[in-house]
Protein backbone atom coordinates (compact mmCIF):
# COMPACT_ATOMS: atom_id res chain seq x y z
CA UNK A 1 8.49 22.15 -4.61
CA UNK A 2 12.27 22.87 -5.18
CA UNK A 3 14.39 19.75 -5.93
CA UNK A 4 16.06 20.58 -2.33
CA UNK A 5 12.88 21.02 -0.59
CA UNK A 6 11.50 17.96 -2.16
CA UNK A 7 14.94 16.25 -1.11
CA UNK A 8 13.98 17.25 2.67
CA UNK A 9 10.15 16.18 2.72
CA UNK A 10 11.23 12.91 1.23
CA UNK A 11 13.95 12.75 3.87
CA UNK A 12 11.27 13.46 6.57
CA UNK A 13 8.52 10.57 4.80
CA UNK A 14 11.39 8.45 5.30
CA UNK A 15 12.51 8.77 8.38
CA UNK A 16 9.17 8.46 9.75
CA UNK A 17 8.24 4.99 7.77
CA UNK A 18 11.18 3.73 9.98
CA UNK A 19 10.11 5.07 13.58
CA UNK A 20 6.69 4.50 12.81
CA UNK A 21 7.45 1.18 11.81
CA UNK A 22 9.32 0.78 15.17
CA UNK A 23 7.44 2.27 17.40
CA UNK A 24 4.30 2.75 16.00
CA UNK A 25 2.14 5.86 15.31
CA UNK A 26 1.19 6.24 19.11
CA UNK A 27 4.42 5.77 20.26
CA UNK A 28 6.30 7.81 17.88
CA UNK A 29 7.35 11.61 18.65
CA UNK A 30 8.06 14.23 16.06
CA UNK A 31 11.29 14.36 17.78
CA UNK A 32 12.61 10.92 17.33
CA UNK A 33 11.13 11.34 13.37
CA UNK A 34 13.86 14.41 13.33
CA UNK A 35 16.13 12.90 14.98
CA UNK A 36 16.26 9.77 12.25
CA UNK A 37 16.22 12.37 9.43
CA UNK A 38 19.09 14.06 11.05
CA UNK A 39 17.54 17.35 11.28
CA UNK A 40 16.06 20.00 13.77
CA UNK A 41 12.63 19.14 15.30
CA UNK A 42 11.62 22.64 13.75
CA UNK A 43 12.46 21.46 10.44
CA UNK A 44 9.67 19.08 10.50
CA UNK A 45 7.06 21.74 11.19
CA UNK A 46 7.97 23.72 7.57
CA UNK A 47 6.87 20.60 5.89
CA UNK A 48 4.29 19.15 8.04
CA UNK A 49 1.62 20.25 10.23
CA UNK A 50 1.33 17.33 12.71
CA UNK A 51 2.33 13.45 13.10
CA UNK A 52 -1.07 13.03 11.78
CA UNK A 53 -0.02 15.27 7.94
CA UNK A 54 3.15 13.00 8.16
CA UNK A 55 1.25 9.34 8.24
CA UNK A 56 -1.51 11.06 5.81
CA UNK A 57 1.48 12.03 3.63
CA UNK A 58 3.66 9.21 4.07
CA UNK A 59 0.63 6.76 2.68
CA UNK A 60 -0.24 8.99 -0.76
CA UNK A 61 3.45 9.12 -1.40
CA UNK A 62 4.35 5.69 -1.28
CA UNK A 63 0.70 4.38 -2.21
CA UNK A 64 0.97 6.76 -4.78
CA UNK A 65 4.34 4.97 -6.19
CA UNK A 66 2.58 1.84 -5.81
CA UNK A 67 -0.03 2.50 -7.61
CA UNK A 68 2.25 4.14 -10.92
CA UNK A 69 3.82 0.95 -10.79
CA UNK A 70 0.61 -1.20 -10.64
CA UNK A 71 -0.69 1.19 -13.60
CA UNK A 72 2.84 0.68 -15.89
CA UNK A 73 2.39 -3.02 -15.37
CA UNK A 74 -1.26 -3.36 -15.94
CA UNK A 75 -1.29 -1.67 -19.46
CA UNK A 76 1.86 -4.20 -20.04
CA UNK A 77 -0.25 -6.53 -19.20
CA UNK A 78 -2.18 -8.94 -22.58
CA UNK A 79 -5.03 -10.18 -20.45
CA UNK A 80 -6.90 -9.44 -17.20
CA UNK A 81 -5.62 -12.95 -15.65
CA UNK A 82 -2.15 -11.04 -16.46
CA UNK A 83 -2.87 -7.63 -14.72
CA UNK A 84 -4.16 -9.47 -11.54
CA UNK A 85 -0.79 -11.51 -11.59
CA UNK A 86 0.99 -8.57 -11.86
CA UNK A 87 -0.96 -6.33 -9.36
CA UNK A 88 -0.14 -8.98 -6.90
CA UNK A 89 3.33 -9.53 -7.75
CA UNK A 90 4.25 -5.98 -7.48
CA UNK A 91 1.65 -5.46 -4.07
CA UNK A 92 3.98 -8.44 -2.55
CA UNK A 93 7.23 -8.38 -3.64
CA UNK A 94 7.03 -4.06 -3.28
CA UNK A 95 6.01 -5.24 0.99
CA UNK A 96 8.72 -7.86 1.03
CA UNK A 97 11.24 -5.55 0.17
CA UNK A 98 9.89 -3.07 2.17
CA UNK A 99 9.07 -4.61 5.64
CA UNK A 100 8.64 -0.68 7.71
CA UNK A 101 6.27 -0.04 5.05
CA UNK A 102 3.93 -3.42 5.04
CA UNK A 103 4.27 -2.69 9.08
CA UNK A 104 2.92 0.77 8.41
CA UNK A 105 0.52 0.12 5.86
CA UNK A 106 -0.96 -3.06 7.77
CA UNK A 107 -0.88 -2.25 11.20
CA UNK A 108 -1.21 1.54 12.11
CA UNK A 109 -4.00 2.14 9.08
CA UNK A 110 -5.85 -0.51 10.95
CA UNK A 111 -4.87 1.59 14.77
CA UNK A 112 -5.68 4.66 13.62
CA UNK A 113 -8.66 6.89 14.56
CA UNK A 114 -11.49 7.07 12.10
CA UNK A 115 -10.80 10.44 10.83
CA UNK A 116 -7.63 9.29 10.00
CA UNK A 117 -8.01 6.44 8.57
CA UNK A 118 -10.78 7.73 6.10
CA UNK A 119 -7.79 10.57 4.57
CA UNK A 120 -5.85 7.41 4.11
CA UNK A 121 -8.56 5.72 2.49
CA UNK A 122 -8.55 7.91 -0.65
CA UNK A 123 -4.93 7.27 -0.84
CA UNK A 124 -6.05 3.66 -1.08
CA UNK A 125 -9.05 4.52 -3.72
CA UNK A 126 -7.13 4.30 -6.62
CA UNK A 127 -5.96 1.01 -5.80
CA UNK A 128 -9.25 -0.32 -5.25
CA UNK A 129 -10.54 1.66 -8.80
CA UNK A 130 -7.42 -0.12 -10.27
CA UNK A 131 -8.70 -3.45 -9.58
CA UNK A 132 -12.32 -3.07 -10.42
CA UNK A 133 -11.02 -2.14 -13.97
CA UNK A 134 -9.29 -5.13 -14.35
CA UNK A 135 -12.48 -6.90 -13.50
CA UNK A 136 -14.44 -5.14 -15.41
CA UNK A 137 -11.57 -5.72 -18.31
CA UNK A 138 -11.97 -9.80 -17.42
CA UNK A 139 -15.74 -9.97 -17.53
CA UNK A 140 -15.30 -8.07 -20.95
CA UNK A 141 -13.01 -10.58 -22.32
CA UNK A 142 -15.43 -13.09 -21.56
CA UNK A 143 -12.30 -14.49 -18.55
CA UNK A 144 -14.22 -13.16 -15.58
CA UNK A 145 -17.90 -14.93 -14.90
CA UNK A 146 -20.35 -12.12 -16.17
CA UNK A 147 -22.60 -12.14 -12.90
CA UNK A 148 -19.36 -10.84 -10.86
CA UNK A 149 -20.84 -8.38 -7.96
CA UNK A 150 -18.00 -6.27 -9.53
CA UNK A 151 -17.50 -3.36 -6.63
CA UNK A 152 -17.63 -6.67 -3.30
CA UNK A 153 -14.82 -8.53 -5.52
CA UNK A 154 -12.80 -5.40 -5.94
CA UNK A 155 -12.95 -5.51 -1.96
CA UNK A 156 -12.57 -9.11 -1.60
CA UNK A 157 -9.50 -8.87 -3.86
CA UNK A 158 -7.80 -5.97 -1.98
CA UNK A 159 -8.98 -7.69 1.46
CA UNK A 160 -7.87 -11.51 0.21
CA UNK A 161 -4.16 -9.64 -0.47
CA UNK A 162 -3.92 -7.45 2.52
CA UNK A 163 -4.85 -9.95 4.96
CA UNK A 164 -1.88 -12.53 3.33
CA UNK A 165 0.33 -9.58 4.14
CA UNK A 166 -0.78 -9.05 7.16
CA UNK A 167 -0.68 -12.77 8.24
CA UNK A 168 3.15 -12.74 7.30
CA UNK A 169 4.00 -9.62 9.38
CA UNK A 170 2.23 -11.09 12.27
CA UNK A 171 3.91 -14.67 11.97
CA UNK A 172 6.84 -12.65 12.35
CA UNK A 173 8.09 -13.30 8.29
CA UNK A 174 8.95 -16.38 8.90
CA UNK A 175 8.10 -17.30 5.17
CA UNK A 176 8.45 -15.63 1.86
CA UNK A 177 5.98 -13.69 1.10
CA UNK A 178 6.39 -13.34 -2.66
CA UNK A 179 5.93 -17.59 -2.32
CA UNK A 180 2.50 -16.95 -2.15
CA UNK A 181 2.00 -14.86 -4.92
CA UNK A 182 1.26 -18.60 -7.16
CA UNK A 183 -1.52 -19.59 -5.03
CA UNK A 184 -3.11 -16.23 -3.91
CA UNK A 185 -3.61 -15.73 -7.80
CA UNK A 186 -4.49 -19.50 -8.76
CA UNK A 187 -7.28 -19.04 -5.65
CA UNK A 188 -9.00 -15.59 -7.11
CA UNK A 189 -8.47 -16.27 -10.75
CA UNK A 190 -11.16 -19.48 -9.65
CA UNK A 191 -13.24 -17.48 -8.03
CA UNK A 192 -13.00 -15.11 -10.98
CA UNK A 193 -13.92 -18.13 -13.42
């Protein structure tokens, strides 16, 4: 994709975390995402097939991001009990920052139809194979309790972080989010013990 071209679809992804976010996926027309883009509702349709492309799109671009970063600061990282840190550091602070996306990544993955939400899913994958190599990097170590069930704590760890996220979105952020990153570590790392 041209520099320009990629300039509009990024445009477009953006546009739609924000009237997604507000109105969520039901609720939200191609016309209002063109209209917060600032382009023709035509426009759209060179880049994207359907609101559902879009969301599909929108999650293994910015997942995608996330996950680069998670990689960069897991190969930083000098232990497993590090790269966990980290992985939740970045999986908080990157939502706190970013409120349309934790809305859109917490509440419309969990709203939309099956089909859907199973092309999202391998936007997620990575993530999850992420932290089943940390694990797998702990119990090597001799950190992590050899007998882990290795692929239900990958799940539990994903699950134990998304549903923190998605208790702060739904209490309205009335808290910092990146506050919990002490005790949502200290909690798995003795489990992972």
């Amino acid at each position: 994709m041209t520099s320009r071209k990629q300039e509009k679809f990024d445009l477009i992804l953006e546009a739609a975390l924000k009237v997604i976010a507000e109105n969520g996926f039901h609720g939200s027309q191609i016309s209002k995402i063109a209209k917060e883009a600032g382009i023709a509702d035509g426009t759209v349709y060179l880049y994207f097939k359907n609101k559902e492309d879009i969301l599909i799109s929108l999650f293994q671009q910015r997942l995608g991001d996330l996950v680069s970063m998670f990689n960069n600061s897991v190969q930083e990282a000098n232990s497993a009990d590090e790269a966990l840190r980290k992985i939740c550091e970045i999986h908080f602070t990157e939502l706190e920052q970013n409120v349309n996306l934790a809305y859109v990544t917490q509440i419309e993955l969990r709203q939309s139809s099956l089909e859907l939400r199973k092309a999202i899913g391998l936007s997620v994958k990575p993530y999850i194979q992420l932290i089943e190599k940390i694990l797998i990097q702990g119990v090597q170590e001799g950190s992590f309790r050899p007998d882990l069930d290795i692929k239900l704590t990958r799940l539990l760890l994903f699950g134990g972080m998304d549903e923190v996220v998605n208790s702060w979105l739904i209490s309205g952020r009335k808290y910092s989010l990146t506050a919990q990153i002490d005790k949502t570590v200290e909690f798995f790392l003795k489990g992972l013990k």
